[in-house]
N, C-alpha and C. Protein backbone atom coordinates (compact mmCIF):
# COMPACT_ATOMS: atom_id res chain seq x y z
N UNK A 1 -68.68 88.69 14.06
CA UNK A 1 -68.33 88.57 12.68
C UNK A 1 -67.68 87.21 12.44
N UNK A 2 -68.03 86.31 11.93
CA UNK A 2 -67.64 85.01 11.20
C UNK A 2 -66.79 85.11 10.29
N UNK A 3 -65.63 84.22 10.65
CA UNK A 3 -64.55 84.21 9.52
C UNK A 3 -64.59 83.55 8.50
N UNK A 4 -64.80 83.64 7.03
CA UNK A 4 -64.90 82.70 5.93
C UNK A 4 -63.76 82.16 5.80
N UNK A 5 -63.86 80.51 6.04
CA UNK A 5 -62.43 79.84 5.38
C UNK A 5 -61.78 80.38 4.48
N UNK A 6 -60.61 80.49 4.63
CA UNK A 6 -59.92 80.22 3.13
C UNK A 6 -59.69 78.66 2.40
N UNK A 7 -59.78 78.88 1.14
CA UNK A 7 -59.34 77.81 0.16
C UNK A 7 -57.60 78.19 -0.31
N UNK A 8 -57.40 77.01 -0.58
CA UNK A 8 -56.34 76.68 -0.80
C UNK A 8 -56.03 76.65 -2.29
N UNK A 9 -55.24 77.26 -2.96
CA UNK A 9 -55.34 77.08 -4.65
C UNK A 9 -54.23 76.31 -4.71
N UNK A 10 -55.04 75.20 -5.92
CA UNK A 10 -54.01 74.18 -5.94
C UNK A 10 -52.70 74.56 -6.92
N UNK A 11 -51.46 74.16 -6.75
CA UNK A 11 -50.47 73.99 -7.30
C UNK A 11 -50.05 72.98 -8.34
N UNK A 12 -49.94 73.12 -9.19
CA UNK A 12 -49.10 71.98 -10.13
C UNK A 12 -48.12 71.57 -9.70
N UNK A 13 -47.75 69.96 -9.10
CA UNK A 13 -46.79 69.53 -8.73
C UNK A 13 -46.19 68.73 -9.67
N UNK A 14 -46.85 67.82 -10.71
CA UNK A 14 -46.10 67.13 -11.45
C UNK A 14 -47.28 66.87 -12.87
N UNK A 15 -46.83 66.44 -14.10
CA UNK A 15 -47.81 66.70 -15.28
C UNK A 15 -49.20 65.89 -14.90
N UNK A 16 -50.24 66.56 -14.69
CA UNK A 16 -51.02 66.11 -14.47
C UNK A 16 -51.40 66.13 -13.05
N UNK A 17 -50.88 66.25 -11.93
CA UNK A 17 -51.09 66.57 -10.41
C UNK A 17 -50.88 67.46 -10.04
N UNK A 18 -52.56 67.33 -9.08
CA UNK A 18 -52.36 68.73 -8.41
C UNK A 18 -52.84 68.42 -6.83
N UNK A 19 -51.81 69.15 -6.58
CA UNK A 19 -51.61 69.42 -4.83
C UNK A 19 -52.06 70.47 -4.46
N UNK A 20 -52.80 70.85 -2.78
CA UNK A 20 -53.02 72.18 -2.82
C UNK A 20 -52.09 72.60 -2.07
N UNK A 21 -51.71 74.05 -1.85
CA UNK A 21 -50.39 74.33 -1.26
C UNK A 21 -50.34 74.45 0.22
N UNK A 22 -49.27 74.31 0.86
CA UNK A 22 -48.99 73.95 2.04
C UNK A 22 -49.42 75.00 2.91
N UNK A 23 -49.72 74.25 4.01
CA UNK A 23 -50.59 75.52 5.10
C UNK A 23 -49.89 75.72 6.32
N UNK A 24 -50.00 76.91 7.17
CA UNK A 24 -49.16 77.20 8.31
C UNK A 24 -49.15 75.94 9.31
N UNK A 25 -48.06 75.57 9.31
CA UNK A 25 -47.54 74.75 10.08
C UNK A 25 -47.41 73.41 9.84
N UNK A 26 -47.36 72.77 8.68
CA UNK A 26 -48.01 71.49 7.75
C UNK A 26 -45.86 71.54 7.37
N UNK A 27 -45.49 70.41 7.38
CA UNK A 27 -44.47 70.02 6.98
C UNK A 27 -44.28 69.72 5.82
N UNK A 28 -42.92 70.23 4.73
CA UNK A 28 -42.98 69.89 3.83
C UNK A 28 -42.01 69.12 3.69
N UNK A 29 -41.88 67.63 2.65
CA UNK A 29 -40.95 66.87 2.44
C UNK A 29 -39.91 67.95 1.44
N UNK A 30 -38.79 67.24 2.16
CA UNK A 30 -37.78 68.16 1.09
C UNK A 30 -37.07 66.86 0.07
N UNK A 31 -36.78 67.05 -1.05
CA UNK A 31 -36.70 66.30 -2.16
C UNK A 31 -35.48 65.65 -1.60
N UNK A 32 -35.07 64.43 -1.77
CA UNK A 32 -33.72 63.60 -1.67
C UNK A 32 -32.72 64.35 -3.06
N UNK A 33 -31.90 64.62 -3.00
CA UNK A 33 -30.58 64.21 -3.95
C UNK A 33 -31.03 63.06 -4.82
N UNK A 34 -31.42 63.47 -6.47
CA UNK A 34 -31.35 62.79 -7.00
C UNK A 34 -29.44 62.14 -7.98
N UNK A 35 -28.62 63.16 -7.87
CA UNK A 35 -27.46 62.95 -8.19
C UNK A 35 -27.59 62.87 -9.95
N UNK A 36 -28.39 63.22 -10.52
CA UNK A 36 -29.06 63.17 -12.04
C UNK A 36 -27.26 63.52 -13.11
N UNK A 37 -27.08 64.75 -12.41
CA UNK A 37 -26.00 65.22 -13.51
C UNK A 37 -24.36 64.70 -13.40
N UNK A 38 -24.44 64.11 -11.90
CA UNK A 38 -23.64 62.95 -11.41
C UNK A 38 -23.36 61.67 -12.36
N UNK A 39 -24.43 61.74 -12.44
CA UNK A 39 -25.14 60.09 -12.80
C UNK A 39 -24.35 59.80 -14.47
N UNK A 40 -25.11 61.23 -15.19
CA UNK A 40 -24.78 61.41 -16.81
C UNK A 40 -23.10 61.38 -16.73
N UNK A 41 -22.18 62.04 -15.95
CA UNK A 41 -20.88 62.16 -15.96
C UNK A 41 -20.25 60.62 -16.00
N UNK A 42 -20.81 60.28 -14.83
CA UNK A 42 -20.20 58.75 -14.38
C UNK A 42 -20.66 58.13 -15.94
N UNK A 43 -21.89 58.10 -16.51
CA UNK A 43 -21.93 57.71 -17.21
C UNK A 43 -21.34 57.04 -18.89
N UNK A 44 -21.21 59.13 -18.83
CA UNK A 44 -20.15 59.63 -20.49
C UNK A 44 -19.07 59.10 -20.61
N UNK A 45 -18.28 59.53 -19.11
CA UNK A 45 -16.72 59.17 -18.80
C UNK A 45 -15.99 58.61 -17.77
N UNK A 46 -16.65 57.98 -17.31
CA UNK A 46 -15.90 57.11 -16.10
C UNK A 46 -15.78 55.30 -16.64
N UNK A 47 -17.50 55.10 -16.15
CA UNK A 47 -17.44 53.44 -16.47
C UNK A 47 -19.27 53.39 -16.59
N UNK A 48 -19.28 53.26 -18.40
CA UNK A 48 -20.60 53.93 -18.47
C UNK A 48 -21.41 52.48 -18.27
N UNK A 49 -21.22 51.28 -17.67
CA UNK A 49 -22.10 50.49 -17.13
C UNK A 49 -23.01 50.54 -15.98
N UNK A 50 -21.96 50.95 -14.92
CA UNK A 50 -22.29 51.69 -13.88
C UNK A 50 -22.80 52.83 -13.65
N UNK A 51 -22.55 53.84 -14.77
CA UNK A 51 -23.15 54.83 -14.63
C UNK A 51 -24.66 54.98 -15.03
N UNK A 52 -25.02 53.92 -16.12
CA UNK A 52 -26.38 53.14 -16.48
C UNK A 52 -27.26 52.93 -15.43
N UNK A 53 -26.57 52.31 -14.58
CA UNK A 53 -27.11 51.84 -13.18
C UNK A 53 -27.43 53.00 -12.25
N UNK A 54 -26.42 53.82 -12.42
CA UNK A 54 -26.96 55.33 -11.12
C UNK A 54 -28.08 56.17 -12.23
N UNK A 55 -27.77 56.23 -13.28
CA UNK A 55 -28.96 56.83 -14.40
C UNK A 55 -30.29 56.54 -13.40
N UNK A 56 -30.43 54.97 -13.47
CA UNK A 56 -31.45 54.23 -13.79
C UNK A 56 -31.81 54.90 -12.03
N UNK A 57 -31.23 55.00 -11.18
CA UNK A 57 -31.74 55.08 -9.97
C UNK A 57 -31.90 56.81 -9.60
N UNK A 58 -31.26 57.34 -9.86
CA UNK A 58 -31.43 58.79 -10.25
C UNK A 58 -32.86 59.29 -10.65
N UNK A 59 -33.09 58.35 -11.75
CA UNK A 59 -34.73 58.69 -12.38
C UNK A 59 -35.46 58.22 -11.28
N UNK A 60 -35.30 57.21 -10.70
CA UNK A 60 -36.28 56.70 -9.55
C UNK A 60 -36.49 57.29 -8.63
N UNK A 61 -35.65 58.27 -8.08
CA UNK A 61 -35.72 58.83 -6.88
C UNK A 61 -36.82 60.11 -7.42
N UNK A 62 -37.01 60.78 -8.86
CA UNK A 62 -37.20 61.67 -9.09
C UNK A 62 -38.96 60.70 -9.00
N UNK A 63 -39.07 59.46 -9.85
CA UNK A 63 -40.47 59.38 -9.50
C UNK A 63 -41.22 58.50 -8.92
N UNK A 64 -40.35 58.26 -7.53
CA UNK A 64 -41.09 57.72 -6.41
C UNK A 64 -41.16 59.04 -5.57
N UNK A 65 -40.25 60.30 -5.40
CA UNK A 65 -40.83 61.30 -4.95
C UNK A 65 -42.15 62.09 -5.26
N UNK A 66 -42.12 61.86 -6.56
CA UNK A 66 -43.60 62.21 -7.24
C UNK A 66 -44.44 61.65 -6.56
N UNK A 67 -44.49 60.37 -6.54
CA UNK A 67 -45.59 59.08 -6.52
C UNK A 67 -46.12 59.44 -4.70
N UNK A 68 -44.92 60.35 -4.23
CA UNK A 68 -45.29 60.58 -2.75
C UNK A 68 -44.63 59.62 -1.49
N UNK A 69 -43.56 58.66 -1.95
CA UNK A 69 -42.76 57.55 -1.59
C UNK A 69 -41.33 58.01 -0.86
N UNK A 70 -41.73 59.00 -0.10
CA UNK A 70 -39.97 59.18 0.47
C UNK A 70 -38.62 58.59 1.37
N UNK A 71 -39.64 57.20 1.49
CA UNK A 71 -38.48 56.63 2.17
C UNK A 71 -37.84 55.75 1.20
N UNK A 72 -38.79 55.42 -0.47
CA UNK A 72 -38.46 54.81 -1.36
C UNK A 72 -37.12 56.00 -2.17
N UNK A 73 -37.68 56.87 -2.29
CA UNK A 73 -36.67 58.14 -2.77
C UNK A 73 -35.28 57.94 -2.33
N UNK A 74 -35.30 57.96 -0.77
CA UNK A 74 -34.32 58.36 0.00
C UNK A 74 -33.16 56.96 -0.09
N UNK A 75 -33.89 56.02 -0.35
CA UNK A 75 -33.01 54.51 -0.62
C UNK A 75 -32.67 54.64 -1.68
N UNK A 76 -33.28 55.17 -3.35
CA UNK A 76 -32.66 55.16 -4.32
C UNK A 76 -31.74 56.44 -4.51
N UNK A 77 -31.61 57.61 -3.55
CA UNK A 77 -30.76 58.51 -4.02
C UNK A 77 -29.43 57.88 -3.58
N UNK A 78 -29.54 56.80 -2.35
CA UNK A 78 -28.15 56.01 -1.53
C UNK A 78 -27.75 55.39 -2.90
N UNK A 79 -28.24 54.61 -3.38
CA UNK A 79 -28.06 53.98 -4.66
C UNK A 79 -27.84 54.48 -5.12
N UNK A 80 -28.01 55.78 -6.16
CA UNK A 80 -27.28 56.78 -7.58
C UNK A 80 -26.20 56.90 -6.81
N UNK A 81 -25.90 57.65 -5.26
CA UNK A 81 -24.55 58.26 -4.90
C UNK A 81 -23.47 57.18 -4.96
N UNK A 82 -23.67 55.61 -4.54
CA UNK A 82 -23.01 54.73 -4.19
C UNK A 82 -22.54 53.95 -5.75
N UNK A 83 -23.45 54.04 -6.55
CA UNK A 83 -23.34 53.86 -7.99
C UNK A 83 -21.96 55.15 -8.72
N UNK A 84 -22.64 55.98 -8.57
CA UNK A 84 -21.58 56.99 -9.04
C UNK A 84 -20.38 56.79 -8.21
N UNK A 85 -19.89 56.84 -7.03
CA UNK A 85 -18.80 56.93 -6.19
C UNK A 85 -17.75 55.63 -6.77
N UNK A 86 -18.87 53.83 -6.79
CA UNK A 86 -18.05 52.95 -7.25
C UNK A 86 -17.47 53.39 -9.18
N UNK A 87 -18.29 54.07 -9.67
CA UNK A 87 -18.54 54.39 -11.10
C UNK A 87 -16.94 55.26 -11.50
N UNK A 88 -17.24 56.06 -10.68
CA UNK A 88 -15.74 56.95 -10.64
C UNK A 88 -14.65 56.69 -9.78
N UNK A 89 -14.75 56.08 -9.40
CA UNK A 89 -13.14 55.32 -8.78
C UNK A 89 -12.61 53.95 -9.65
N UNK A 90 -13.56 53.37 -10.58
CA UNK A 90 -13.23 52.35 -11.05
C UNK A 90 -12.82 53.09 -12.48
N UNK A 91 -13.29 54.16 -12.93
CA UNK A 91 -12.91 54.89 -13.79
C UNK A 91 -11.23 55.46 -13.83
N UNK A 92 -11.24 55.65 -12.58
CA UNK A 92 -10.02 56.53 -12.57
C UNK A 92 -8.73 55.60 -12.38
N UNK A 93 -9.53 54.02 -11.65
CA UNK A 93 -8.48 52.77 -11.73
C UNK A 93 -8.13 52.87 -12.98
N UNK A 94 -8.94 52.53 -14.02
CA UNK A 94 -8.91 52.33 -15.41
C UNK A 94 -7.74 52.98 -16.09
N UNK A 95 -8.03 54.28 -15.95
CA UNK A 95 -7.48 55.60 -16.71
C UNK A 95 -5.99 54.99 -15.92
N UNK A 96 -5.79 55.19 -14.66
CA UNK A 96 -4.51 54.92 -14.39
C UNK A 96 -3.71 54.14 -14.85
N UNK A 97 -4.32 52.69 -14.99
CA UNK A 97 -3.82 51.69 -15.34
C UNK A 97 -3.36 51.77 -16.67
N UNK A 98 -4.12 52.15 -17.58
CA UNK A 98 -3.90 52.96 -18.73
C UNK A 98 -2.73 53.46 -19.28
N UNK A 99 -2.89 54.40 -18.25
CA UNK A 99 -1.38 55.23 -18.36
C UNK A 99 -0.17 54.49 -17.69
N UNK A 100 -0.28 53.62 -17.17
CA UNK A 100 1.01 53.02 -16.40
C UNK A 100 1.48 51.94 -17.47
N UNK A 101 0.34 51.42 -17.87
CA UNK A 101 1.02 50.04 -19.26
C UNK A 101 1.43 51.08 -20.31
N UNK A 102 0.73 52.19 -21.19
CA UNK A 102 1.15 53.13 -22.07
C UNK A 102 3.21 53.32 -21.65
N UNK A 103 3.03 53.74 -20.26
CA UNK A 103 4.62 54.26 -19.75
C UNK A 103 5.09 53.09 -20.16
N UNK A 104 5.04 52.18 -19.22
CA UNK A 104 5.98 50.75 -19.53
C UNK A 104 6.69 49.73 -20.92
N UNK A 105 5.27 50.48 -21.73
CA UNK A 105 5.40 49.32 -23.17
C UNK A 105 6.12 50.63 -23.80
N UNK A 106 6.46 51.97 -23.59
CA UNK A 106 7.36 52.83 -24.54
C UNK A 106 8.57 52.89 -23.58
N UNK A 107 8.56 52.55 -22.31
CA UNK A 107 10.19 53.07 -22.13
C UNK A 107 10.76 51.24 -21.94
């Protein structure tokens, strides 16, 4: 008795692409950290120049993973995290500083 292949039904991976789905023993890339909702925070309320900048790399990671690029992904998610990290510490310099001239110029 002869075994009929199976087919593979393809999946929608992104608008307009289609992948077929993964088969026993076939590795799947797992998505990098895009840091997206990171990104918007640093953005709103920290130091929204910088946070422009992790925006901007955030989206990239989302579509060079598409594009099938994961070592390109994996360099721009270093970028959103390192963007956000400088984004919110220079924020919180800010805010401090803030509050320390506010203290000084009332007492």
């Amino acid at each position: 008795m002869q075994q009929q292949p199976q087919h593979e039904l393809p999946t929608v991976v992104a608008a307009g692409e289609y992948r077929s789905s993964p088969y026993v023993g076939q590795t799947v890339a797992e998505k990098p950290s895009d840091y997206y909702t990171l990104s918007i925070f640093t953005l709103l309320c920290c130091c929204w120049p910088i946070g422009f900048y992790a925006l901007k790399y955030s989206n990239k990671v989302r579509n060079l993973f598409a594009a099938g690029d994961l070592n390109g992904a994996k360099e721009a998610s270093k970028n959103a995290i390192t963007a956000n990290i400088i984004g919110i510490i220079l924020g919180v310099l800010v805010l401090v500083g803030v509050i320390v001239y506010v203290v000084m110029v009332v007492i």
